[in-house]
Protein backbone atom coordinates (compact mmCIF):
# COMPACT_ATOMS: atom_id res chain seq x y z
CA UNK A 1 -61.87 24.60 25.87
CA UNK A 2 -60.46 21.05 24.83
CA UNK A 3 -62.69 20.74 21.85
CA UNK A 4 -62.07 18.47 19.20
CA UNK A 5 -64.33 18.54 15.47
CA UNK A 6 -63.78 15.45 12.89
CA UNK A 7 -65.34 15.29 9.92
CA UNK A 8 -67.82 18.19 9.74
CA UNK A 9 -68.93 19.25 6.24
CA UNK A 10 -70.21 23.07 5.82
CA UNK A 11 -71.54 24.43 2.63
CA UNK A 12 -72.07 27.49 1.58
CA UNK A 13 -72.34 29.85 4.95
CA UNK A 14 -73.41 33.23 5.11
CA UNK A 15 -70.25 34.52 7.07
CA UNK A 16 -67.37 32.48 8.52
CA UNK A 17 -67.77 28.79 8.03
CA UNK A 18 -66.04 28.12 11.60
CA UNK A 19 -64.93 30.94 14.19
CA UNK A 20 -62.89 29.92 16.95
CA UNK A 21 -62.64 32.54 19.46
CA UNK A 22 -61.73 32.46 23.36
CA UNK A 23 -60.66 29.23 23.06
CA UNK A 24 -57.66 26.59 24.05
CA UNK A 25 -57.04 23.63 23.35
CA UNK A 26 -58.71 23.00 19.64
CA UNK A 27 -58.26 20.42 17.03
CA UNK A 28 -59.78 20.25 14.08
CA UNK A 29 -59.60 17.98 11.50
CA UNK A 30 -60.83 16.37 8.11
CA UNK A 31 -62.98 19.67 7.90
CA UNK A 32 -64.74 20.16 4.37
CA UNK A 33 -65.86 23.91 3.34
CA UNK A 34 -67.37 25.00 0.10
CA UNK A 35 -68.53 28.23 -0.80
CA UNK A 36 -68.72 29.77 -4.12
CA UNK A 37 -65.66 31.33 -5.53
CA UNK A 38 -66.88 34.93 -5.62
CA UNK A 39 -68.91 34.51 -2.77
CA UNK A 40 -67.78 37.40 -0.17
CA UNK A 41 -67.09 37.30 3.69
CA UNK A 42 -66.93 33.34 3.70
CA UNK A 43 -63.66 32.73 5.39
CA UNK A 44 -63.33 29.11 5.84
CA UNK A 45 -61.95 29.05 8.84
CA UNK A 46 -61.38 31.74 11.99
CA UNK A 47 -59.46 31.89 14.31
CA UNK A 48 -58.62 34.82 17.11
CA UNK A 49 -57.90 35.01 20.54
CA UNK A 50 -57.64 31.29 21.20
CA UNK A 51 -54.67 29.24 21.90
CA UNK A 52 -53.35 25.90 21.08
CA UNK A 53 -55.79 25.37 17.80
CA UNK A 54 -54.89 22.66 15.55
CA UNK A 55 -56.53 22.49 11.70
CA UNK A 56 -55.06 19.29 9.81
CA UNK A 57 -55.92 16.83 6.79
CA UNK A 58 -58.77 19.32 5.59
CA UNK A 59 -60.44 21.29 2.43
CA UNK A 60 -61.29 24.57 2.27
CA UNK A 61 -62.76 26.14 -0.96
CA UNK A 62 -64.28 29.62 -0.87
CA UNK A 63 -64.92 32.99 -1.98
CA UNK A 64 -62.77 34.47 1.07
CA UNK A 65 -59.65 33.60 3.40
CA UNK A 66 -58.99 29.86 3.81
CA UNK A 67 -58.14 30.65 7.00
CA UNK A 68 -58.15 33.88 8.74
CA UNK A 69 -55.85 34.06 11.81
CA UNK A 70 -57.25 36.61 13.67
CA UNK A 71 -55.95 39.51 17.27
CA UNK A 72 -55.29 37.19 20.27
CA UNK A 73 -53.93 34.19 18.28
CA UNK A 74 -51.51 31.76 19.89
CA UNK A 75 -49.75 28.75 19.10
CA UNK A 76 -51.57 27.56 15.80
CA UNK A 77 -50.34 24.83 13.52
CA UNK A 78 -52.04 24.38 10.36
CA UNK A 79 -51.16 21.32 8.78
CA UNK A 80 -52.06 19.39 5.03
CA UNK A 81 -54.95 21.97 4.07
CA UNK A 82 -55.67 22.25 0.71
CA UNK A 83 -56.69 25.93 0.00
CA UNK A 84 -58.23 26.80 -3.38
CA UNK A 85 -60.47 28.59 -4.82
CA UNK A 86 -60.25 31.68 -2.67
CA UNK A 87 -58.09 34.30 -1.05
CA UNK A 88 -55.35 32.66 1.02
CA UNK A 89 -54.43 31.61 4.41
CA UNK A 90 -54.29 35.24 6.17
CA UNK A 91 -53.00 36.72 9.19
CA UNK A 92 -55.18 39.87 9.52
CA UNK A 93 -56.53 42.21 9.30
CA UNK A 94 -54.93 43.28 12.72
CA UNK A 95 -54.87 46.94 14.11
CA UNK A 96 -57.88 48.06 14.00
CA UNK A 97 -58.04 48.70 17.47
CA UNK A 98 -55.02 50.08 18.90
CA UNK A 99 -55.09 47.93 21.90
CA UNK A 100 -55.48 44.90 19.84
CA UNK A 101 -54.15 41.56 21.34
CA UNK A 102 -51.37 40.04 18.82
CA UNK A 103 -50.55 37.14 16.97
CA UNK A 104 -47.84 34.73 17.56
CA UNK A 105 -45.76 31.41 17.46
CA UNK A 106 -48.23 30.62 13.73
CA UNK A 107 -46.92 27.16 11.92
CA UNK A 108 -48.29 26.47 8.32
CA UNK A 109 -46.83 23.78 7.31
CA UNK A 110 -47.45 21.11 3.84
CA UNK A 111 -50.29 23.40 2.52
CA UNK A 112 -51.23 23.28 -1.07
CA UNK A 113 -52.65 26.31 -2.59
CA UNK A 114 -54.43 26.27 -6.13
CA UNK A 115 -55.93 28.82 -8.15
CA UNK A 116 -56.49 31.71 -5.08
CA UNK A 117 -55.83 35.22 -5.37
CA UNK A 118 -52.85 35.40 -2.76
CA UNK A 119 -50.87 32.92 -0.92
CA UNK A 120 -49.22 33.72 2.47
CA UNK A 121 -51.00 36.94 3.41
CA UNK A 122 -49.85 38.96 6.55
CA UNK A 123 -52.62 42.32 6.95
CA UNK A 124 -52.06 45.06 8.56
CA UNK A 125 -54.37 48.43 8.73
CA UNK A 126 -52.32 51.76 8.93
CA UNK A 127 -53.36 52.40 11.81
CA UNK A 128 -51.50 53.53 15.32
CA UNK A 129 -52.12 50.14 17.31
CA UNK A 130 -49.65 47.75 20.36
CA UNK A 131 -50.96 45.07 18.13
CA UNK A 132 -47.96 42.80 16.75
CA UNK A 133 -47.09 39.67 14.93
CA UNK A 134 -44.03 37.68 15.79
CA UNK A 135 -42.74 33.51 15.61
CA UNK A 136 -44.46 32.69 11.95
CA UNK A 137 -43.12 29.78 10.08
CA UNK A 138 -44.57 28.75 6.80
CA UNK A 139 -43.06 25.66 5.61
CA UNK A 140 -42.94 23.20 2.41
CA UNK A 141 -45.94 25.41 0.61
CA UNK A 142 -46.64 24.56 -2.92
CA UNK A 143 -48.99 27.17 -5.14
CA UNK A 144 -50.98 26.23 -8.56
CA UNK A 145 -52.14 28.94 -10.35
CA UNK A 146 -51.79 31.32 -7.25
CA UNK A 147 -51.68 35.11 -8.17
CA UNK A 148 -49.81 36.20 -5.18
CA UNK A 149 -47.87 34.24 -3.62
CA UNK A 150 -46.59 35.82 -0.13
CA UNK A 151 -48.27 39.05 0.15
CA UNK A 152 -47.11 41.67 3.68
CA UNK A 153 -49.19 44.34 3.05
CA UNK A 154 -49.15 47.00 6.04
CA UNK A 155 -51.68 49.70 4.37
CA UNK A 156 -54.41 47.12 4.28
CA UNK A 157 -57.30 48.94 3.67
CA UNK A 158 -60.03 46.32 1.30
CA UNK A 159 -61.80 48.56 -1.58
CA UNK A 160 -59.26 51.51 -1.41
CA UNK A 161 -62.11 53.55 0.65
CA UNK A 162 -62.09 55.49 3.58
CA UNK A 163 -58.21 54.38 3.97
CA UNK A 164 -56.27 55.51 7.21
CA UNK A 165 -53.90 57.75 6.29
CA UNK A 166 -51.57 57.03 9.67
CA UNK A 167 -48.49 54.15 8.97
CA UNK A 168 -49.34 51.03 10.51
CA UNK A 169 -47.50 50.64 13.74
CA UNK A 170 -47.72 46.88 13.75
CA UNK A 171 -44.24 45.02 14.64
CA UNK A 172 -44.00 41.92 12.32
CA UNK A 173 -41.08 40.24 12.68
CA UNK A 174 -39.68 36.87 12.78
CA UNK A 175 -41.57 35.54 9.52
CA UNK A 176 -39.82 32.40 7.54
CA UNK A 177 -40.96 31.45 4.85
CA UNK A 178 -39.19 27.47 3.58
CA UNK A 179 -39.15 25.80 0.95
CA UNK A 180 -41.98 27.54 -0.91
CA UNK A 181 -42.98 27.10 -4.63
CA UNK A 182 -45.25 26.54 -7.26
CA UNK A 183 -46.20 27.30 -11.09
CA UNK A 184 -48.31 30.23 -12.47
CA UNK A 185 -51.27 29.38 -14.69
């Protein structure tokens, strides 16, 4: 609780660059992460059942999510962080578990995206689950090159293998999306 990370480099990771988990109170800023574009299962960023996490004025270049906002996830405000090469800035996957914790009150706000597969990603497995996401504003967003640009996909299921066959009972609701643009490549 009531930790606060300025400055801190990391290249190339294994896994997740930075997990925050069971946390409050977190503040990160001028973070640098590089990873190789193709290089799998290196989310920048990760966040899940924390509360009150802060990521501003930072770079995050990968072969995964940007950031990954993760079950249990409260009050998060992502501010001026460059995303690119990589997937997107994600919230999911949720409902795996069907007594998942959910997301909620999520601010993304002055984010430039260039050259990643998706955007604004919401991921949900079709799956029976109380999990939920609800209070998500993404606001002035500009994309470069971006493939997908807002992407609410509620038969997530990575590699088309083994897929659930059950509809995702996952309540998402609330979502605004601002003064979003960009320019295809």
């Amino acid at each position: 609780n009531n930790v606060a990370v300025d400055g801190l480099t990391s290249v190339n990771s294994q896994k997740f660059h930075i997990a925050v988990t069971g946390s409050q109170n977190v503040k990160l800023q001028h973070i640098t992460v590089h990873a190789p574009g193709n290089s799998p299962n290196t989310d920048g960023i990760h966040v899940a059942k924390s509360s009150f996490v802060t990521v501003l004025n930072s770079t995050i270049s990968t072969g995964d999510d940007c950031i990954s906002i993760g079950p249990g996830a409260r009050n998060v405000w992502i501010e001026r962080v460059g995303c690119g090469p990589g997937h997107d800035i994600s919230i999911g996957s949720l409902g795996w578990r069907f007594q998942e914790p959910g997301v909620e009150n999520v601010t993304v706000k002055r984010v430039p995206f260039k050259e990643t597969t998706n955007g604004l990603h919401i991921k949900t497995w079709a799956r029976p689950s109380l999990d939920f996401v609800r209070n998500v504003l993404f606001h002035h967003v500009v994309m470069d090159g971006v493939k997908n640009p807002i992407v609410v996909d509620q038969n997530y299921c990575p590699g088309n293998k083994n897929c659930p066959s059950k509809a995702s009972r996952i309540k998402v609701k609330d979502i605004r999306y601002k003064s979003v643009g960009g320019t295809l490549r």
